[in-house]
C-alpha atoms as a PDB file:
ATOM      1  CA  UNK A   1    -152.851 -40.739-147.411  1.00  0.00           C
ATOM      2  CA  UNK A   2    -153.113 -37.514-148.913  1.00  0.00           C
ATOM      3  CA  UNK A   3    -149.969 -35.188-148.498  1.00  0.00           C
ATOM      4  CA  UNK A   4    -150.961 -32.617-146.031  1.00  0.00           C
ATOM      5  CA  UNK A   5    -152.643 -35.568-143.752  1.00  0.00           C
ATOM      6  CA  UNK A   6    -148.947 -36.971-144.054  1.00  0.00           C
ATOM      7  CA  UNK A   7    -147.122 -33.395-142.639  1.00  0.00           C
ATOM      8  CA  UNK A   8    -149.367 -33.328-139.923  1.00  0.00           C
ATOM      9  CA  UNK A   9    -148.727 -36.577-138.919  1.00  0.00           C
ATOM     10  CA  UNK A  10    -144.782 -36.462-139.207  1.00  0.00           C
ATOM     11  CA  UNK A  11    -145.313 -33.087-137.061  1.00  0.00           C
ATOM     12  CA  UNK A  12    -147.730 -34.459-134.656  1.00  0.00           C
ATOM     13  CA  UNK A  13    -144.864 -37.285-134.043  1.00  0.00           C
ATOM     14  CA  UNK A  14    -141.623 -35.247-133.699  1.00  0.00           C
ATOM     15  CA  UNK A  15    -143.700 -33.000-131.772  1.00  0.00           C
ATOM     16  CA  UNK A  16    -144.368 -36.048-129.062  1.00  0.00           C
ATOM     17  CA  UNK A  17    -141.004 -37.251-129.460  1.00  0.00           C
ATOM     18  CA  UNK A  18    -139.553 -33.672-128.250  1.00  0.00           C
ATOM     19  CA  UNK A  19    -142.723 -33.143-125.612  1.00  0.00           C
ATOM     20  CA  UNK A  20    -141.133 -36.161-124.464  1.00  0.00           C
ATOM     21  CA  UNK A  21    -137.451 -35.796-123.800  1.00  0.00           C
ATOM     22  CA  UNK A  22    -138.687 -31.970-122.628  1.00  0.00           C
ATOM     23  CA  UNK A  23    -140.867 -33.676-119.787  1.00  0.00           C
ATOM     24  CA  UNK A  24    -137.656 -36.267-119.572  1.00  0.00           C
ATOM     25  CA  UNK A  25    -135.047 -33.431-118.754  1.00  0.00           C
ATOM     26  CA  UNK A  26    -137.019 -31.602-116.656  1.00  0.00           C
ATOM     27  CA  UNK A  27    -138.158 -34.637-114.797  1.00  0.00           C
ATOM     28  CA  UNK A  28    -134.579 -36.016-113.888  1.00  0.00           C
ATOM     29  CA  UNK A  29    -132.682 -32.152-113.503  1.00  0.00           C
ATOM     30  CA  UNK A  30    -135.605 -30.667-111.538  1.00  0.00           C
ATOM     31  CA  UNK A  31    -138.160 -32.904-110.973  1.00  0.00           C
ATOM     32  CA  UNK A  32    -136.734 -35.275-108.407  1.00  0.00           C
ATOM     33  CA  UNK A  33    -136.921 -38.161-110.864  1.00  0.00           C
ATOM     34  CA  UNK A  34    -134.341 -40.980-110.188  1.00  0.00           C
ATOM     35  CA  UNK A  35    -133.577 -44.247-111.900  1.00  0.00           C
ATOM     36  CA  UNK A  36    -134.132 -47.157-110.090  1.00  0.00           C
ATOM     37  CA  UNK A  37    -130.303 -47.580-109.359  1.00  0.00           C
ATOM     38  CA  UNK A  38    -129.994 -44.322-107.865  1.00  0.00           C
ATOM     39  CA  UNK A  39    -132.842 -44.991-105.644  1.00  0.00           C
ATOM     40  CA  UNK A  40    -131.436 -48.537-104.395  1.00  0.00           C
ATOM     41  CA  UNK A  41    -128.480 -46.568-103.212  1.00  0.00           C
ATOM     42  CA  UNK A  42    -130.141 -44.500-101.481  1.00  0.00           C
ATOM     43  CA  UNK A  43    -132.054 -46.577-100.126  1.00  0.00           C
ATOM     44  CA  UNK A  44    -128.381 -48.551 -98.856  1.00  0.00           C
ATOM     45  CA  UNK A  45    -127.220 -45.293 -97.851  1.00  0.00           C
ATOM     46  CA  UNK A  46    -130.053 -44.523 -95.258  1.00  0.00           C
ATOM     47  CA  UNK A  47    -130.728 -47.995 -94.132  1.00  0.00           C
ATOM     48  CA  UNK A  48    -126.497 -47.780 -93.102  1.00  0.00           C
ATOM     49  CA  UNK A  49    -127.228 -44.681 -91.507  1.00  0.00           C
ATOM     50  CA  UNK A  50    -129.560 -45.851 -89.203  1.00  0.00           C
ATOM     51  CA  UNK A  51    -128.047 -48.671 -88.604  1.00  0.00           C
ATOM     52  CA  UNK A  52    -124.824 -46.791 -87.430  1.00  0.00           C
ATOM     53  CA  UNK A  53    -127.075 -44.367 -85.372  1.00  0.00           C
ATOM     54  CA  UNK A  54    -128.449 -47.717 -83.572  1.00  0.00           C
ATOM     55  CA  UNK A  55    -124.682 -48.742 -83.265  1.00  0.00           C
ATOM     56  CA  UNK A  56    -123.817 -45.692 -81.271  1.00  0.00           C
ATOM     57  CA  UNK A  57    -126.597 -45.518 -79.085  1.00  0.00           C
ATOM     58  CA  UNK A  58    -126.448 -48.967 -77.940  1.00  0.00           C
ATOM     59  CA  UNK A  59    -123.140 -48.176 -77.870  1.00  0.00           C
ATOM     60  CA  UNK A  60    -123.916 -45.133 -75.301  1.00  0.00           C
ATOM     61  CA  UNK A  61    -126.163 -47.055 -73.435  1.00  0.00           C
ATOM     62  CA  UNK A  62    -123.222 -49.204 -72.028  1.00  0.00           C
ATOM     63  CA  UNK A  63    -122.865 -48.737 -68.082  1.00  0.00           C
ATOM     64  CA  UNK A  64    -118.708 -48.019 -68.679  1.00  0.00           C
ATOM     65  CA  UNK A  65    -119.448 -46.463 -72.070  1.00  0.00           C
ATOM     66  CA  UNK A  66    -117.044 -43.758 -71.111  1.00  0.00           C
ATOM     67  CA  UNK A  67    -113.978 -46.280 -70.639  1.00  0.00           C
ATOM     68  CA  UNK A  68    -115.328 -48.064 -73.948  1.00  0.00           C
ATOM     69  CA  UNK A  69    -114.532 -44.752 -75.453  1.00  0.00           C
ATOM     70  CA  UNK A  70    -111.217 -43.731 -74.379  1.00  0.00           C
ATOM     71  CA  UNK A  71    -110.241 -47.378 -75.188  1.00  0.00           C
ATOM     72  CA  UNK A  72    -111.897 -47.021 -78.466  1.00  0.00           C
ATOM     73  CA  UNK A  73    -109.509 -43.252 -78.923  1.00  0.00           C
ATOM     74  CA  UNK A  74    -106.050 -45.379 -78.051  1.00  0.00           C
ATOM     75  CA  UNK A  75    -107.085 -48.391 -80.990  1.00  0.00           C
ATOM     76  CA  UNK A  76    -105.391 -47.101 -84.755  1.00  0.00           C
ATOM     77  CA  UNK A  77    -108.880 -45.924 -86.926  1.00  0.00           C
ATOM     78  CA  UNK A  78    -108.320 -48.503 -89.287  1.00  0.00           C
ATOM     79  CA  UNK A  79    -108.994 -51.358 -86.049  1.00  0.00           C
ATOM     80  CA  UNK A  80    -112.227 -49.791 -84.450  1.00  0.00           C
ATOM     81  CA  UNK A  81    -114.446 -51.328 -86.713  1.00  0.00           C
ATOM     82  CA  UNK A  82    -113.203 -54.596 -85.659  1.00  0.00           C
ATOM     83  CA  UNK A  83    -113.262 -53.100 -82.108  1.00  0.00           C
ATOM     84  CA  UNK A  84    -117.013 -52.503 -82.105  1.00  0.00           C
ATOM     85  CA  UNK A  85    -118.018 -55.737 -83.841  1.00  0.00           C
ATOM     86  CA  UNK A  86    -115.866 -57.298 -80.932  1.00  0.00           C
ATOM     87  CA  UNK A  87    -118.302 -55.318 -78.798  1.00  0.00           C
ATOM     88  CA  UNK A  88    -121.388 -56.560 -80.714  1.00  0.00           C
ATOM     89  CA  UNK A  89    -122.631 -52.744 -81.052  1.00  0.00           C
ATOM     90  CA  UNK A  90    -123.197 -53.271 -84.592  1.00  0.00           C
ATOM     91  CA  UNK A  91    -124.981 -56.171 -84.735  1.00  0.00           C
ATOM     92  CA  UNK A  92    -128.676 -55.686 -85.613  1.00  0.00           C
ATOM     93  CA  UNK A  93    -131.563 -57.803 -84.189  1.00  0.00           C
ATOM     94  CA  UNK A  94    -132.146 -60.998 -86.538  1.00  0.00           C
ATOM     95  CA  UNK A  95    -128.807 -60.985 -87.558  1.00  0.00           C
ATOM     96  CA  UNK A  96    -126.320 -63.435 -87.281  1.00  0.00           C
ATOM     97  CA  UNK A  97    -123.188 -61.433 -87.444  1.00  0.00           C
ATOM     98  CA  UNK A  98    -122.445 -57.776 -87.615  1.00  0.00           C
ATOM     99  CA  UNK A  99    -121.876 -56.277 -90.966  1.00  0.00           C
ATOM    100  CA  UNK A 100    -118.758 -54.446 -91.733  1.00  0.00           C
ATOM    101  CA  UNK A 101    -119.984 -51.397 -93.430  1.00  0.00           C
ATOM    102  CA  UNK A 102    -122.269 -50.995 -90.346  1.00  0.00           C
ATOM    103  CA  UNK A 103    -119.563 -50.993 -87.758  1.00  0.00           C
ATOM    104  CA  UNK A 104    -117.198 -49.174 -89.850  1.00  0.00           C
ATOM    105  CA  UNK A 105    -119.771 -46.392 -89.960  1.00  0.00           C
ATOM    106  CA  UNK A 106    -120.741 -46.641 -85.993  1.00  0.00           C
ATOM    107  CA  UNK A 107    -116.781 -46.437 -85.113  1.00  0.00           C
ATOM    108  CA  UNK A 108    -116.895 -42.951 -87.422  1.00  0.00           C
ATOM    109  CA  UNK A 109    -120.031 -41.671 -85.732  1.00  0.00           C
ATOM    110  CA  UNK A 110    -117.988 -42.138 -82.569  1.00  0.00           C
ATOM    111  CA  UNK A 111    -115.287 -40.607 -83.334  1.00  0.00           C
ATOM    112  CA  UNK A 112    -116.855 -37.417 -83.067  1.00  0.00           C
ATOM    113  CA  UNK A 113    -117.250 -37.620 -79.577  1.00  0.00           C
ATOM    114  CA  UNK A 114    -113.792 -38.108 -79.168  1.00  0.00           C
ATOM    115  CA  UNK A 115    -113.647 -34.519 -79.994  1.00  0.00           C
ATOM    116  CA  UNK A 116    -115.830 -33.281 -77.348  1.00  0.00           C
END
């Protein structure tokens, strides 16, 4: 290979290699870019939210959901989860049992309206 063919070449490849990590940086900062763990996280985090907004509206559609909720106010915060899987709230269609995570984030959501 004759020596100027090899410059260009050894340019033409660092310049690829830094096009690269350019596209790479702006891609994850800016870009919206995520790795495929962040994105199964996310993907956790909004499939628990809206299982926890199910929680609390069957929870809401309760004939004596009022009662429920002053009850719910009296028990220490670190029991209402077990309170609303009691309740059977947080227990999703085609499941067997209700999942922890899910009623610990229904009994927050309620909490708000404790504050009302």
């Amino acid at each position: 290979m004759k020596p100027e063919a090899e410059v260009r070449v050894k340019y033409g490849v660092w310049g690829l290699v830094v096009g690269a990590l350019i596209a790479m940086i702006i891609g994850f900062a800016w870009g919206g870019w995520t790795t495929s763990g962040t994105t199964k996280t996310m993907t956790e985090e909004a499939v628990l939210a809206s299982q926890a907004a199910i929680c609390v509206a069957q929870f809401m559609t309760q004939p004596n959901y009022e009662e429920k909720l002053k009850e719910l106010e009296k028990i220490d915060s670190w029991k209402r989860a077990e309170f609303i899987e009691k309740g059977g709230w947080s227990k999703m269609p085609g499941q067997e049992k209700a999942d922890y995570a899910v009623s610990r984030a229904c009994a927050d959501g309620l909490e708000l309206l404790f504050k009302k």
